[in-house]
Protein backbone atom coordinates (compact mmCIF):
# COMPACT_ATOMS: atom_id res chain seq x y z
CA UNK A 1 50.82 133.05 93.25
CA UNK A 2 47.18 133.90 91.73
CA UNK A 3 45.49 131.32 90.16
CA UNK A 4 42.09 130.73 87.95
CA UNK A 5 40.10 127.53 87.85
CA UNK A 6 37.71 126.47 85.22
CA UNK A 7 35.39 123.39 86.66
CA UNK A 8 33.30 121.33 84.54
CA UNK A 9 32.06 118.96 86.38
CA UNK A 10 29.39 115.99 84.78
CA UNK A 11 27.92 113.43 87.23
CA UNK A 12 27.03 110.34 84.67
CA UNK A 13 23.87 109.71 86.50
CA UNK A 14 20.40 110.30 86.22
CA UNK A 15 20.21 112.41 89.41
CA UNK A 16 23.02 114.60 88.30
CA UNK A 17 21.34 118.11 89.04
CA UNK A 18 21.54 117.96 93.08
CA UNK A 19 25.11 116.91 92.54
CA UNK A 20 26.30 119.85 91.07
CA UNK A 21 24.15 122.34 93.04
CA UNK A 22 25.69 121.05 95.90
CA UNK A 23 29.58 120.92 94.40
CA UNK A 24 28.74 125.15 93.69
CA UNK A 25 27.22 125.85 96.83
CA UNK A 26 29.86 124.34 98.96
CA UNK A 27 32.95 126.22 96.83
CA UNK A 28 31.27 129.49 96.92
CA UNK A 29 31.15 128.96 101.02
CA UNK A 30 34.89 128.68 100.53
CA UNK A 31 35.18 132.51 100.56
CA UNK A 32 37.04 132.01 97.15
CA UNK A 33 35.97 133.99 94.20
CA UNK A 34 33.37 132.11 92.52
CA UNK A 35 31.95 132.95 89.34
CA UNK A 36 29.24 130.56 87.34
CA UNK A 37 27.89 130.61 84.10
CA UNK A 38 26.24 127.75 82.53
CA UNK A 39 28.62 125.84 80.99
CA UNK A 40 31.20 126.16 83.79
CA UNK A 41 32.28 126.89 87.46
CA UNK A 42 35.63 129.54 87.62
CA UNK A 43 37.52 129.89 91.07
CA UNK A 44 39.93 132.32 91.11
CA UNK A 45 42.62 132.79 94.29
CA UNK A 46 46.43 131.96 95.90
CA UNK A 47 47.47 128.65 94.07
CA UNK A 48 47.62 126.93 97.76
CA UNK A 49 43.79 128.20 98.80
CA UNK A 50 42.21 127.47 95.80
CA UNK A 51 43.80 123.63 95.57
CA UNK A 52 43.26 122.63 98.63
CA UNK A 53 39.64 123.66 98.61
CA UNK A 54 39.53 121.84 95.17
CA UNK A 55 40.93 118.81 96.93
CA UNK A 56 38.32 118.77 99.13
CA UNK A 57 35.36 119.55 97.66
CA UNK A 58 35.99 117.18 94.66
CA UNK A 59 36.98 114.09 97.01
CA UNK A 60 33.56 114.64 98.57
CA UNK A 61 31.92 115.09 95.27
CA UNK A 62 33.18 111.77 93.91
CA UNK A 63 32.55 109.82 97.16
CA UNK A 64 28.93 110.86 96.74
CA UNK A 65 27.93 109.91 93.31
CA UNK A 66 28.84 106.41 91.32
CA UNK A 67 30.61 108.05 88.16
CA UNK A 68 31.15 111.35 86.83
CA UNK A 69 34.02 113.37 85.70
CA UNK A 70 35.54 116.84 86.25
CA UNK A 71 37.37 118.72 83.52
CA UNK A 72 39.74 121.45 84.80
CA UNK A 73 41.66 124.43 83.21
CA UNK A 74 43.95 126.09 85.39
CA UNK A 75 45.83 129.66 84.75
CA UNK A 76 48.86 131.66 86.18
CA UNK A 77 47.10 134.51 86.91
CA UNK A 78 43.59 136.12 88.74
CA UNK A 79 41.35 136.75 85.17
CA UNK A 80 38.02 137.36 87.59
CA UNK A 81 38.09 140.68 86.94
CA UNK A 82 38.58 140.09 83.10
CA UNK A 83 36.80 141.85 80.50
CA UNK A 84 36.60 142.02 76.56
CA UNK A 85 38.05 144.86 74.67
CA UNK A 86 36.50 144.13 71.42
C-alpha cells in the first residue's frame, strides 16, 4: 500500500532552524520520495517504509530539542506525481 505524508514540524525554541534542516536532510537520505516546499515536508512511499522511517527520524528529532510539535496528514495513495488540472 502507497502512502503520502505531509510533515509540519515546529521546534518551540529559539534555535529552531538547524532542527529542521537536519529532520529534511536525514528523510531525504531515506531514499523515500521527498518533496519540500515552505510550509511543509511530503514523503510519499509503501505504508511500512515510509512509517518506520517516520518513527525514526521523529524519535531522534524530539530527543534532540526541549519542545516542539509535528503535525501530520497521511493519504491512501502516492500524490508525488500530482498535478493541477485547472
Amino acid at each position: 500500500m502507497e502512502i503520502s505524508v505531509e510533515l509540519t514540524f515546529s521546534p518551540l525554541q529559539d534555535d529552531f532552524e538547524q532542527h529542521i534542516i537536519n529532520f529534511i536532510k536525514k528523510l531525504r537520505a531515506s531514499g523515500l520520495t521527498v518533496l519540500e516546499n515552505p510550509l511543509s515536508t511530503q514523503v510519499f512511499g509503501p505504508y511500512d517504509e515510509v512509517m518506520t522511517v517516520l518513527n525514526t527520524e521523529i524519535k531522534t528529532a524530539f530527543a534532540l530539542m526541549d519542545k516542539g510539535l509535528l503535525y501530520m496528514k497521511l493519504v491512501k495513495s502516492d500524490r508525488s506525481a500530482y498535478e493541477p488540472h485547472f
